[in-house]
PDB file of N, CA and C in Angstrom:
ATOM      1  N   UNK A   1      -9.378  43.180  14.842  1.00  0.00           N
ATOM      2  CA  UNK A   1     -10.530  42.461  15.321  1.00  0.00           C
ATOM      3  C   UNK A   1     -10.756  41.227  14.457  1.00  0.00           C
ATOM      4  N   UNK A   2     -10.634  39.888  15.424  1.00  0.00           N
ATOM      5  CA  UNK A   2     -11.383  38.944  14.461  1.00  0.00           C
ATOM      6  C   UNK A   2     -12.670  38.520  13.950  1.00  0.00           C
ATOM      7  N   UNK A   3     -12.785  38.091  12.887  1.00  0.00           N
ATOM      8  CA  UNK A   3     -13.894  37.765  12.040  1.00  0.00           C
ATOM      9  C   UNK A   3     -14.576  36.505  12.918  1.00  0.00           C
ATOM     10  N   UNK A   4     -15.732  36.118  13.390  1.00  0.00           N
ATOM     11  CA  UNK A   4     -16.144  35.192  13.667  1.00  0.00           C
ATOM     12  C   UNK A   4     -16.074  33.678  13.299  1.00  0.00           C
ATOM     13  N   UNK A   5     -16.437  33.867  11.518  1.00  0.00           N
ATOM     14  CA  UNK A   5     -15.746  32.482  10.983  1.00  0.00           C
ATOM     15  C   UNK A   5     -14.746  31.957  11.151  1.00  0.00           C
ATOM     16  N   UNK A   6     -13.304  33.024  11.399  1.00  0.00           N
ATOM     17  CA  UNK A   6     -12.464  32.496  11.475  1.00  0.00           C
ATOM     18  C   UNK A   6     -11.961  31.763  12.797  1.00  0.00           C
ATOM     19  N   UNK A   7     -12.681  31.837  14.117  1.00  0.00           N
ATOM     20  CA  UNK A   7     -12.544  31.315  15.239  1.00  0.00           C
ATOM     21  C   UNK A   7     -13.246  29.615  15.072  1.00  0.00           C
ATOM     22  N   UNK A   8     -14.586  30.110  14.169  1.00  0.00           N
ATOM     23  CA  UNK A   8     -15.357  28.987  13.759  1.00  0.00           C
ATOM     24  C   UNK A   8     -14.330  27.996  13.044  1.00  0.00           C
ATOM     25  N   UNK A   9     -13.222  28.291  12.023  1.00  0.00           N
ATOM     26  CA  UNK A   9     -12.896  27.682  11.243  1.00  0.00           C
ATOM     27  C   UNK A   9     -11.803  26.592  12.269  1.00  0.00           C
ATOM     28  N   UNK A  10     -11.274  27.040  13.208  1.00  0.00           N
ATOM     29  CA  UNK A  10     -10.718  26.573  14.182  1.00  0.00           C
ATOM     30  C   UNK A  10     -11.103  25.631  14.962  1.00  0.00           C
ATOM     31  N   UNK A  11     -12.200  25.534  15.389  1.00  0.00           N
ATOM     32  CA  UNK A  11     -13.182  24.350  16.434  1.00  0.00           C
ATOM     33  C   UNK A  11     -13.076  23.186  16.209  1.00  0.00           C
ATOM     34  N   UNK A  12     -12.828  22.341  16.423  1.00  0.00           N
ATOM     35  CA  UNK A  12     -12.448  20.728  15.671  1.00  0.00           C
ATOM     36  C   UNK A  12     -14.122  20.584  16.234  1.00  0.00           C
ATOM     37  N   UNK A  13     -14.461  19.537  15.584  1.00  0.00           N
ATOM     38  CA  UNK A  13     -15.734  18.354  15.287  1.00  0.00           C
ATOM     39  C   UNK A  13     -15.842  17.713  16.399  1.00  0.00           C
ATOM     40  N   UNK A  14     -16.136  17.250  17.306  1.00  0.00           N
ATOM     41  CA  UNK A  14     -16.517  16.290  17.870  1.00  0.00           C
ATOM     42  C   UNK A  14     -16.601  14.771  17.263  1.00  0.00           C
ATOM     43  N   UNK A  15     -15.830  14.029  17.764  1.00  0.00           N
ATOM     44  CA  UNK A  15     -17.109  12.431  16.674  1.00  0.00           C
ATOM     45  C   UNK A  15     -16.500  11.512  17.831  1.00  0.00           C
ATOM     46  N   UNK A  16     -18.013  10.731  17.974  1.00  0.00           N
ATOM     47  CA  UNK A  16     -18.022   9.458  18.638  1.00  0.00           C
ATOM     48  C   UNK A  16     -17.437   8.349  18.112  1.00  0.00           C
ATOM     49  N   UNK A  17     -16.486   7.653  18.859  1.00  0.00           N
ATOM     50  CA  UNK A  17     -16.217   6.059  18.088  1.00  0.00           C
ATOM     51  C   UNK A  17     -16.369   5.368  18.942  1.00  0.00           C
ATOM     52  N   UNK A  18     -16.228   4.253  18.801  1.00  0.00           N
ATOM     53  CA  UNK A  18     -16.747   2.573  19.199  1.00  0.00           C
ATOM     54  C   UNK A  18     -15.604   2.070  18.869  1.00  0.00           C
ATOM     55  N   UNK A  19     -14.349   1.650  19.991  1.00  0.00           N
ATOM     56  CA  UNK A  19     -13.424   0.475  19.418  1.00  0.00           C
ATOM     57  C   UNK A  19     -13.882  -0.519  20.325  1.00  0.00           C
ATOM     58  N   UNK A  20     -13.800  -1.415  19.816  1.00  0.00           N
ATOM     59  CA  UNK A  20     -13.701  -3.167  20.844  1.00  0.00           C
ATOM     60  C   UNK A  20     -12.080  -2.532  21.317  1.00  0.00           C
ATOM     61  N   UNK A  21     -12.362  -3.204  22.226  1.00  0.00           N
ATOM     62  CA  UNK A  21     -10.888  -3.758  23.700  1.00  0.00           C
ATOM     63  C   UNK A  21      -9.670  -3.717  22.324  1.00  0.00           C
ATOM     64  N   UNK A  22      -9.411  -4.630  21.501  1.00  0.00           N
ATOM     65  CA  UNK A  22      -8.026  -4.486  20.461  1.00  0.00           C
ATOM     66  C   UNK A  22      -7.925  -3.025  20.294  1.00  0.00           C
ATOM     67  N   UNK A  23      -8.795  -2.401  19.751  1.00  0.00           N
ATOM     68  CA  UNK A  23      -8.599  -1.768  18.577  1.00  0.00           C
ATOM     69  C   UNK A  23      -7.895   0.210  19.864  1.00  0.00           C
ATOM     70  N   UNK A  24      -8.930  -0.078  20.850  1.00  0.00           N
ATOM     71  CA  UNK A  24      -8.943   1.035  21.901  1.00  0.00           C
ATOM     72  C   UNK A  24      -7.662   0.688  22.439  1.00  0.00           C
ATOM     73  N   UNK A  25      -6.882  -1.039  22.917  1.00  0.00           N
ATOM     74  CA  UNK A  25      -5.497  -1.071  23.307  1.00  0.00           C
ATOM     75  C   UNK A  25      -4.328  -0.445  22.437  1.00  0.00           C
ATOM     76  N   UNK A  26      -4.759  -0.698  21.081  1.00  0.00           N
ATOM     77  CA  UNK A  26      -3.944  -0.253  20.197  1.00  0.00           C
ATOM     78  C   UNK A  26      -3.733   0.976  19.862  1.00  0.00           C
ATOM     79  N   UNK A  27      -4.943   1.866  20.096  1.00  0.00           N
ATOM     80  CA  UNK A  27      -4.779   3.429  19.847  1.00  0.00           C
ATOM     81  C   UNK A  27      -4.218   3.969  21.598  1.00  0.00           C
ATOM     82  N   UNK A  28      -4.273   3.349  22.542  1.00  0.00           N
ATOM     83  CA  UNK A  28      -3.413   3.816  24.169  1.00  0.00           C
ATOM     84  C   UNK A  28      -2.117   3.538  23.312  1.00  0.00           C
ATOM     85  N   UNK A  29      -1.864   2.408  22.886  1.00  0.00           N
ATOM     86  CA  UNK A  29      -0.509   2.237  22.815  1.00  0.00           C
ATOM     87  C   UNK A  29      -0.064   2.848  21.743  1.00  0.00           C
ATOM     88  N   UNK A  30      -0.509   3.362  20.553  1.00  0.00           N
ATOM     89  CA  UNK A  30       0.498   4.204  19.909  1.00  0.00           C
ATOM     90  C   UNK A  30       0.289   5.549  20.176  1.00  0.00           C
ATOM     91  N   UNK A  31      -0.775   5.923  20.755  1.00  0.00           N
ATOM     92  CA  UNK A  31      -0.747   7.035  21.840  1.00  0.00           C
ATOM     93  C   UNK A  31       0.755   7.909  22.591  1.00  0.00           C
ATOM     94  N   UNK A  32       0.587   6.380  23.300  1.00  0.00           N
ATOM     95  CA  UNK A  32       2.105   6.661  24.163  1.00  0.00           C
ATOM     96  C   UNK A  32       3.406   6.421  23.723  1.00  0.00           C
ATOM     97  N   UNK A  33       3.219   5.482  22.564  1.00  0.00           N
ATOM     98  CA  UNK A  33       4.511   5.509  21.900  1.00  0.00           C
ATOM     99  C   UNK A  33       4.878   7.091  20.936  1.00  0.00           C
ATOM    100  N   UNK A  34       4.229   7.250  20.322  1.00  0.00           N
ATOM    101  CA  UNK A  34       3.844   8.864  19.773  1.00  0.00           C
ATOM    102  C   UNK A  34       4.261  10.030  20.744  1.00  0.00           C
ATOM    103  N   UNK A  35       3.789   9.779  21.792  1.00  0.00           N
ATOM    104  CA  UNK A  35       3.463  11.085  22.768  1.00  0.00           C
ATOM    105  C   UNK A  35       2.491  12.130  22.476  1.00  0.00           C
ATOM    106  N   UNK A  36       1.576  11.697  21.946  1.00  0.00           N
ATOM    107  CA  UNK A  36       0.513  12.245  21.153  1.00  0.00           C
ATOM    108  C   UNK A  36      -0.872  11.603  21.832  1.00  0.00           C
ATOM    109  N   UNK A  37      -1.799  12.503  22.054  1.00  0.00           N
ATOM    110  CA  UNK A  37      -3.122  12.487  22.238  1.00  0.00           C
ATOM    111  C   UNK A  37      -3.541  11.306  21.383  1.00  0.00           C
ATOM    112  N   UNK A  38      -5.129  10.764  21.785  1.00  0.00           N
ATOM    113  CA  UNK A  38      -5.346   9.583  21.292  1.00  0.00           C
ATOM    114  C   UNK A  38      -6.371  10.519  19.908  1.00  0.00           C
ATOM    115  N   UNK A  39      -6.607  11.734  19.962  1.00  0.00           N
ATOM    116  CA  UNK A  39      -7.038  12.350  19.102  1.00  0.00           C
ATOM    117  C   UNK A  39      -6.131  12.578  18.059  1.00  0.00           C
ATOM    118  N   UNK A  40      -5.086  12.900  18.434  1.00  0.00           N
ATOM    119  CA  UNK A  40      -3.944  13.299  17.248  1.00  0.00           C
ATOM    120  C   UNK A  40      -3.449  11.875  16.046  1.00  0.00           C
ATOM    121  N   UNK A  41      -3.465  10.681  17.275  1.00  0.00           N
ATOM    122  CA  UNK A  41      -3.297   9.317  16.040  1.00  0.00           C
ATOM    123  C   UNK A  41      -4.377   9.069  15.534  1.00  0.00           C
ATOM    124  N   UNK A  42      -5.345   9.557  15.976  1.00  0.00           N
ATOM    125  CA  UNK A  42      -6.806   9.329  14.974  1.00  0.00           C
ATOM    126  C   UNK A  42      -6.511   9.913  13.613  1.00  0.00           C
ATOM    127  N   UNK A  43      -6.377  11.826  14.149  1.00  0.00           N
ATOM    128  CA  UNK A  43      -6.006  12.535  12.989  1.00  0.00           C
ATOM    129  C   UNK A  43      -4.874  12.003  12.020  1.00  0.00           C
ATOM    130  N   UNK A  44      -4.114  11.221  12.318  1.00  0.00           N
ATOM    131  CA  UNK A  44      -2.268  10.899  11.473  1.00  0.00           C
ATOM    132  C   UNK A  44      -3.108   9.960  10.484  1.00  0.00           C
ATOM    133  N   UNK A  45      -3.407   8.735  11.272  1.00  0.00           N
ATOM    134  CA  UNK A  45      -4.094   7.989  10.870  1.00  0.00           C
ATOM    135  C   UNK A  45      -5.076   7.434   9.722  1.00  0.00           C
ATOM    136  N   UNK A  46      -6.256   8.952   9.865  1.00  0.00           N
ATOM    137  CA  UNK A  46      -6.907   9.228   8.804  1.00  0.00           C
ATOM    138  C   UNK A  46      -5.717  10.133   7.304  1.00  0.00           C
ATOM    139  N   UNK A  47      -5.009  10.612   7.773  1.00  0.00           N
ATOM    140  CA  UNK A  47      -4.274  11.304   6.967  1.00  0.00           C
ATOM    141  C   UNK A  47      -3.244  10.234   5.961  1.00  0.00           C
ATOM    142  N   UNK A  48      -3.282   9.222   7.052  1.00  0.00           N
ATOM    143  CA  UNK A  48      -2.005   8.443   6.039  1.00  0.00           C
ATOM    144  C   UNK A  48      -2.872   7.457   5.386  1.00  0.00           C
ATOM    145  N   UNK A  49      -3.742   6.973   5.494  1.00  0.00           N
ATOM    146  CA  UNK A  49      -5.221   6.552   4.561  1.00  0.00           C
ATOM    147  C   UNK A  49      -5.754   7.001   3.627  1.00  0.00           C
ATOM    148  N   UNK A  50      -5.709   8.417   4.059  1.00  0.00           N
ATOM    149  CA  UNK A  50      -6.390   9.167   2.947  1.00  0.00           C
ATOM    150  C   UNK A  50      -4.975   9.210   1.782  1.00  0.00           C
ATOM    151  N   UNK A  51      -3.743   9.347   2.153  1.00  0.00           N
ATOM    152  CA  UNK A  51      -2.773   9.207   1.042  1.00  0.00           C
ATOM    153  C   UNK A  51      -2.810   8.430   0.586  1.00  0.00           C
ATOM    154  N   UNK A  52      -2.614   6.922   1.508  1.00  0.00           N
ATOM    155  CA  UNK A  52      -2.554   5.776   0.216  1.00  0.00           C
ATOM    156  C   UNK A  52      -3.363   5.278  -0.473  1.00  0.00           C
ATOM    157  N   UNK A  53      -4.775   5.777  -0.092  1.00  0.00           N
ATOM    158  CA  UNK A  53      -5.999   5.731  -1.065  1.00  0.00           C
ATOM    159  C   UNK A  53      -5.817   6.618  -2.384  1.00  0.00           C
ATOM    160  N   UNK A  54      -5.138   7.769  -2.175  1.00  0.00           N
ATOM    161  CA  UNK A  54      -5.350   8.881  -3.291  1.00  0.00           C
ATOM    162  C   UNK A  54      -4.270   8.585  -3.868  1.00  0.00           C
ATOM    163  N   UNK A  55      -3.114   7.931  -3.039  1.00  0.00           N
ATOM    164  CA  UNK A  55      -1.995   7.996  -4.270  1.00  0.00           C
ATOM    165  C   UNK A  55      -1.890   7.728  -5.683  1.00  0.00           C
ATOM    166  N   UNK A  56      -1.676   7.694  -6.588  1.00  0.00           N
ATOM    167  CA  UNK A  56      -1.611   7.267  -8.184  1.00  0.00           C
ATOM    168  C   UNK A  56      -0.675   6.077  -7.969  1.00  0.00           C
ATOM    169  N   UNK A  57       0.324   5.862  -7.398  1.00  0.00           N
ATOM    170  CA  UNK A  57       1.063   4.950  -7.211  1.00  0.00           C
ATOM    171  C   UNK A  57       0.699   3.678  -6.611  1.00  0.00           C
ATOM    172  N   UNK A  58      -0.630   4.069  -6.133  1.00  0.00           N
ATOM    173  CA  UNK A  58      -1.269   2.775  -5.187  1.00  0.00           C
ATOM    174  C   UNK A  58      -2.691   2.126  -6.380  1.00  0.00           C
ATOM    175  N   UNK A  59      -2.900   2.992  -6.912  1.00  0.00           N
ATOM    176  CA  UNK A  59      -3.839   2.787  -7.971  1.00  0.00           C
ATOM    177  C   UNK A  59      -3.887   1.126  -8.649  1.00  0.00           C
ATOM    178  N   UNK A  60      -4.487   0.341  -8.781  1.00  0.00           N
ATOM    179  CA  UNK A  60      -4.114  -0.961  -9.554  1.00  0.00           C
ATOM    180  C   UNK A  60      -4.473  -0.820 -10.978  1.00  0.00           C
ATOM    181  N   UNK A  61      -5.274   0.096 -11.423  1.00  0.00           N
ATOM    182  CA  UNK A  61      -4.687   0.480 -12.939  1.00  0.00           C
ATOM    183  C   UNK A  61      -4.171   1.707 -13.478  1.00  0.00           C
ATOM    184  N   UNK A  62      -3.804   2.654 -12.503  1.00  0.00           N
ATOM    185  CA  UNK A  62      -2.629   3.179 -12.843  1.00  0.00           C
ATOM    186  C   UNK A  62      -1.268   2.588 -12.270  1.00  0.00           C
ATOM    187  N   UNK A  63      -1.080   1.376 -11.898  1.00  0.00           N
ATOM    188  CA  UNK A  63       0.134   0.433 -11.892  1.00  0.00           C
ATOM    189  C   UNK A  63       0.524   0.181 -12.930  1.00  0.00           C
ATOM    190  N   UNK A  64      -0.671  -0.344 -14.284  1.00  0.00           N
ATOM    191  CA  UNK A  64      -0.183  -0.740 -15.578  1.00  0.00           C
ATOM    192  C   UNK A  64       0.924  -0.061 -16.476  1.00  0.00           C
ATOM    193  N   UNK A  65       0.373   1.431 -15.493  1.00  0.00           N
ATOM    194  CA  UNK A  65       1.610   2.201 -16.408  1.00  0.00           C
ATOM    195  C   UNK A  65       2.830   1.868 -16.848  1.00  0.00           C
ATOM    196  N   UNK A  66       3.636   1.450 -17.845  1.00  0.00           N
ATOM    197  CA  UNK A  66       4.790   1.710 -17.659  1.00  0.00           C
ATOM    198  C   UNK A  66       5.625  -0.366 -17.770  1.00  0.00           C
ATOM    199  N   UNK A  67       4.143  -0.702 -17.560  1.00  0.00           N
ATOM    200  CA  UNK A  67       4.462  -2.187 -17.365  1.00  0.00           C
ATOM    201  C   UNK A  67       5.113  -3.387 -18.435  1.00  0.00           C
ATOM    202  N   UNK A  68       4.913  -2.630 -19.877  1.00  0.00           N
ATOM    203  CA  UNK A  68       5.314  -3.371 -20.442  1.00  0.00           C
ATOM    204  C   UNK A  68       6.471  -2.800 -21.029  1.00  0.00           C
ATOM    205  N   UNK A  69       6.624  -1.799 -20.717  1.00  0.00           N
ATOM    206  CA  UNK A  69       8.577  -0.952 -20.789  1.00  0.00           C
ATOM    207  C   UNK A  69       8.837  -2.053 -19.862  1.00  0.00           C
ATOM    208  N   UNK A  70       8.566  -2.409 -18.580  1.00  0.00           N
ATOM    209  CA  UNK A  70       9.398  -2.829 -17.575  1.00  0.00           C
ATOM    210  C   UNK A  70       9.809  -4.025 -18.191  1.00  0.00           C
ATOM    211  N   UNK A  71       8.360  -4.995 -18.870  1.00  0.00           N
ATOM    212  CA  UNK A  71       8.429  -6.381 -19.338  1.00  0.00           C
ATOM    213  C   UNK A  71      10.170  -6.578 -20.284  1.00  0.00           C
ATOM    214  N   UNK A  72      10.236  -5.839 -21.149  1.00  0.00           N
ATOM    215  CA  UNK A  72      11.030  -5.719 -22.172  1.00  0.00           C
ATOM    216  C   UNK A  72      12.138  -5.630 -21.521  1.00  0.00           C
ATOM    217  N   UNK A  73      12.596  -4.654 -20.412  1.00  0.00           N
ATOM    218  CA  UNK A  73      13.861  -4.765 -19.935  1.00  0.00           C
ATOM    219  C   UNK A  73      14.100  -5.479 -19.265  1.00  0.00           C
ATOM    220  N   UNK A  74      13.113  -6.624 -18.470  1.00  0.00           N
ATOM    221  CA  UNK A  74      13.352  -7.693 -17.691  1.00  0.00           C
ATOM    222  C   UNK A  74      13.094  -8.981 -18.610  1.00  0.00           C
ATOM    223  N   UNK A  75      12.967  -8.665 -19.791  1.00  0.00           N
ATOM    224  CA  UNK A  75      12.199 -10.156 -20.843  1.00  0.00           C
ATOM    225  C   UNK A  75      13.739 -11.051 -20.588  1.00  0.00           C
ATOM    226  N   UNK A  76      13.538 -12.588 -20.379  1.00  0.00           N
ATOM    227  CA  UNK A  76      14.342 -13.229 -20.815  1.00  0.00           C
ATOM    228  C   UNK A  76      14.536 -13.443 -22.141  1.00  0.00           C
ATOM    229  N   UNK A  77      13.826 -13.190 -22.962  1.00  0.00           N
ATOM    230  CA  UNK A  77      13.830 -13.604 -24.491  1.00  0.00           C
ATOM    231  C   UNK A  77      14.413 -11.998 -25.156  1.00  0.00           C
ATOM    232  N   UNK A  78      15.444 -11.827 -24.927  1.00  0.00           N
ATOM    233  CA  UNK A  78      16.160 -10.757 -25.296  1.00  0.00           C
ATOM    234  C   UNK A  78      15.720  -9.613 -25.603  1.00  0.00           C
ATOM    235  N   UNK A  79      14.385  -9.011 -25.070  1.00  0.00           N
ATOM    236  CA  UNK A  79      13.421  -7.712 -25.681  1.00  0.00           C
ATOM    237  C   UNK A  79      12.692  -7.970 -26.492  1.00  0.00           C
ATOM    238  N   UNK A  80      12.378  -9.337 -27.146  1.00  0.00           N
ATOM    239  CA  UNK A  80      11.050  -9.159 -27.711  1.00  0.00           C
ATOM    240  C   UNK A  80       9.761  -9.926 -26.874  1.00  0.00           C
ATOM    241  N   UNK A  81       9.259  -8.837 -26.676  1.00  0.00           N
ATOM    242  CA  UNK A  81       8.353  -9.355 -25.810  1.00  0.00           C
ATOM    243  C   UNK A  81       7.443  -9.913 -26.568  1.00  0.00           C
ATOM    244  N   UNK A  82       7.066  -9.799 -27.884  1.00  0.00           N
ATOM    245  CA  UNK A  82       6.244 -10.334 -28.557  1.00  0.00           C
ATOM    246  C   UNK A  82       6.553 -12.251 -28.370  1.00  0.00           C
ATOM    247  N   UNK A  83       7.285 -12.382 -28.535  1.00  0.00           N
ATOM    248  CA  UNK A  83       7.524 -14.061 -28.525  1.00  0.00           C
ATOM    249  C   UNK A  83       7.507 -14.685 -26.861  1.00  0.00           C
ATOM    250  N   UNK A  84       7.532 -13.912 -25.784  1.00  0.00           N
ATOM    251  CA  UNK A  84       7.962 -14.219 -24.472  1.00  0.00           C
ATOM    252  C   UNK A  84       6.783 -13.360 -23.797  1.00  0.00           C
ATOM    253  N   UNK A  85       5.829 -13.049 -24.076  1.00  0.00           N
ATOM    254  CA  UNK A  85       5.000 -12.237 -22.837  1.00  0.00           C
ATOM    255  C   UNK A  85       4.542 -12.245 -21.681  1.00  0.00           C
ATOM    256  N   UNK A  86       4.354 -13.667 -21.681  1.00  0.00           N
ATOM    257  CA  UNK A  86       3.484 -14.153 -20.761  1.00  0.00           C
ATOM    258  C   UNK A  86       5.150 -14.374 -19.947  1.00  0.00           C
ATOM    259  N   UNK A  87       5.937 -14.691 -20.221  1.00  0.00           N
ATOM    260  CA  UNK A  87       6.944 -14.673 -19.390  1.00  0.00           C
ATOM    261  C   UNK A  87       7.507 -13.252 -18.871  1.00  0.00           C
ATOM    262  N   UNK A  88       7.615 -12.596 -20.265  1.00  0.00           N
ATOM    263  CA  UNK A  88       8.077 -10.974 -19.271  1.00  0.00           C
ATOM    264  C   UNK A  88       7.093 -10.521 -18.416  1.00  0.00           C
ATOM    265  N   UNK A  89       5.524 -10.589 -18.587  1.00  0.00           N
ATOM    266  CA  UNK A  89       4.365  -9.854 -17.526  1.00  0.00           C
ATOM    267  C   UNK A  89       4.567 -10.998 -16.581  1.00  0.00           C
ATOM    268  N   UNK A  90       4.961 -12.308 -16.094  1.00  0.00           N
ATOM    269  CA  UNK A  90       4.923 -12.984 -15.289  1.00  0.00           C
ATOM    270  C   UNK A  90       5.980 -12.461 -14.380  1.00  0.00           C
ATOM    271  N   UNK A  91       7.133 -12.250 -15.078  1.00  0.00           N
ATOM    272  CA  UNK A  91       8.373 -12.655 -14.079  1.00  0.00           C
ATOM    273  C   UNK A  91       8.275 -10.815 -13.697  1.00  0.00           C
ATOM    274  N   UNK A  92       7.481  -9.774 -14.148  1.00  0.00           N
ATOM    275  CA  UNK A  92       7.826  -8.169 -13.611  1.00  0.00           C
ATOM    276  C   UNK A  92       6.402  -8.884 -12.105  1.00  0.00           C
ATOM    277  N   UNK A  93       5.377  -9.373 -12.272  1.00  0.00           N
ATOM    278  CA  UNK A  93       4.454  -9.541 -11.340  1.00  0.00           C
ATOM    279  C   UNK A  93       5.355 -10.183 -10.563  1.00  0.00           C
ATOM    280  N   UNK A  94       5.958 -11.364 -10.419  1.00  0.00           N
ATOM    281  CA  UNK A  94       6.987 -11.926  -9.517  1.00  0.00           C
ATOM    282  C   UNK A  94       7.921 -10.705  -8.861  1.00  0.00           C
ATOM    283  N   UNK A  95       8.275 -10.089  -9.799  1.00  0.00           N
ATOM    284  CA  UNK A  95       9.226  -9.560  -9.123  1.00  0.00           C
ATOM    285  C   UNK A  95       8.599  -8.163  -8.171  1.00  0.00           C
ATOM    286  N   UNK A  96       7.535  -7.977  -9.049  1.00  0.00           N
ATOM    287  CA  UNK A  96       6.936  -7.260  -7.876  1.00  0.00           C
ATOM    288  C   UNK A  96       6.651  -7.277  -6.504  1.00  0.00           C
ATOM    289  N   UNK A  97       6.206  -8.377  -6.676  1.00  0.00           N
ATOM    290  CA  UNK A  97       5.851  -9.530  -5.245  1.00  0.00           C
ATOM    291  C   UNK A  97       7.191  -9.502  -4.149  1.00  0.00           C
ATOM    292  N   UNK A  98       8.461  -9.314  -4.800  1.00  0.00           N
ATOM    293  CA  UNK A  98       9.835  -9.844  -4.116  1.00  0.00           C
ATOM    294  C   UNK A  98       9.563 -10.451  -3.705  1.00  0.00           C
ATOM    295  N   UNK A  99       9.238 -12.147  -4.647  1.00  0.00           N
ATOM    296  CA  UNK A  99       9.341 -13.326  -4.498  1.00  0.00           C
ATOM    297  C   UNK A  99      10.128 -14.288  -5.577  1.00  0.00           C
ATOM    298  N   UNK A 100      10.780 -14.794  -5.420  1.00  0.00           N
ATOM    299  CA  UNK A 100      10.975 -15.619  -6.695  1.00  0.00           C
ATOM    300  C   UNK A 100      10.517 -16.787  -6.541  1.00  0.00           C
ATOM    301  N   UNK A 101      10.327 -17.113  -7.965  1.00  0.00           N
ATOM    302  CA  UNK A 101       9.640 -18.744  -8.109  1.00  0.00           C
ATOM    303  C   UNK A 101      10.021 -19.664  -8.010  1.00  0.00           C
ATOM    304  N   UNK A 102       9.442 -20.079  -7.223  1.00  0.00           N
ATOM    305  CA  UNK A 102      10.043 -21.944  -6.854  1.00  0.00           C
ATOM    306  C   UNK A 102       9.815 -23.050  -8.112  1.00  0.00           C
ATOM    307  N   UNK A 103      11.177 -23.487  -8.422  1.00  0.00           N
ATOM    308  CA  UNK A 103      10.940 -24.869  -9.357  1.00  0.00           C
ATOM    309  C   UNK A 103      10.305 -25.848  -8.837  1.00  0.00           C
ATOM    310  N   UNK A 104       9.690 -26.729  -9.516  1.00  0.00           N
ATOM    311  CA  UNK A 104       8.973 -27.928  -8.811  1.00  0.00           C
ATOM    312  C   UNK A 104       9.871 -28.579  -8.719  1.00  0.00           C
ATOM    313  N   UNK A 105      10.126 -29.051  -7.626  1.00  0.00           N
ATOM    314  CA  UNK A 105      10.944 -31.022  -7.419  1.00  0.00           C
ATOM    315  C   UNK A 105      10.243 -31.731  -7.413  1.00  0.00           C
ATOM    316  N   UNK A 106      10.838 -32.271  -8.213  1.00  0.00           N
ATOM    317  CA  UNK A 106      10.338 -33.806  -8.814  1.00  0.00           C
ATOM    318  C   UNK A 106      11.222 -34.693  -7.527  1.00  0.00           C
ATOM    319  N   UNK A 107      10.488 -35.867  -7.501  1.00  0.00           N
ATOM    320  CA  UNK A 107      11.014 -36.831  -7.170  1.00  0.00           C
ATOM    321  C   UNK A 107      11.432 -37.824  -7.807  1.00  0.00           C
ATOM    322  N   UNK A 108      12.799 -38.309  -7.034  1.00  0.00           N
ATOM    323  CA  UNK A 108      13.248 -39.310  -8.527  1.00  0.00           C
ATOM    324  C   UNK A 108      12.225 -40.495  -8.217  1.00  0.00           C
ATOM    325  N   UNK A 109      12.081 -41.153  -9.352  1.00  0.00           N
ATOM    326  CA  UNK A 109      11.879 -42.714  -9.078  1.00  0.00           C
ATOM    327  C   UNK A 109      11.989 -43.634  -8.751  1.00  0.00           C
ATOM    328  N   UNK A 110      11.621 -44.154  -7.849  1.00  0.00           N
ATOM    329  CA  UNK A 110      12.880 -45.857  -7.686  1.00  0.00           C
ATOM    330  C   UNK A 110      12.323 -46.707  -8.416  1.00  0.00           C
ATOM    331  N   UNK A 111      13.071 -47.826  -8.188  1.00  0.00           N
ATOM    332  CA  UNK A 111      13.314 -48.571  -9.217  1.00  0.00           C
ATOM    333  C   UNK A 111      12.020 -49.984  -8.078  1.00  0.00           C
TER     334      UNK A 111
END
């Protein structure tokens, strides 16, 4: 025989939302791309939010971790980061980015 709560524990919530026209096209369409209820990408949705909010890895100061090991093995100034810092924490943020930095061109002069 089951316990009552436990049928209770089962019942999903009800909740009202409000999308504007984008936001309601966008949940039909990954709906059907899914093959999933427009309830179920709600549920994914909130779930993959709630990870990259909680992750430690997404953290911006638990990013620092580890950052100035990285500096040192990427330092142009041969591992001492003491003389080059601002260049090793520059060029690990660059490279974070997967961007590299553009030199300025100059223009020549004429004469």
């Amino acid at each position: 025989m089951k316990k009552s709560h436990e049928k209770a524990d089962r019942v999903a919530e009800p909740v009202q939302v409000y999308l504007e026209r984008p936001d309601a096209d966008r949940l039909a369409r990954l709906a059907a791309q899914l093959g999933a209820t427009k309830s179920e990408v709600l549920r994914r949705g909130l779930a993959a939010l709630e990870r990259a909010v909680t992750d430690p890895a997404s953290h911006p100061a638990l990013r620092v971790i580890g950052l100035a090991e990285r500096a040192v093995r990427s330092s142009r100034s041969g591992g001492d980061v003491a003389r080059g810092h601002d260049e090793a924490l520059a060029g690990d943020e660059l490279a974070s980015w997967r961007i590299t930095p553009q030199r300025s061109q100059r223009k020549p002069r004429g004469r």
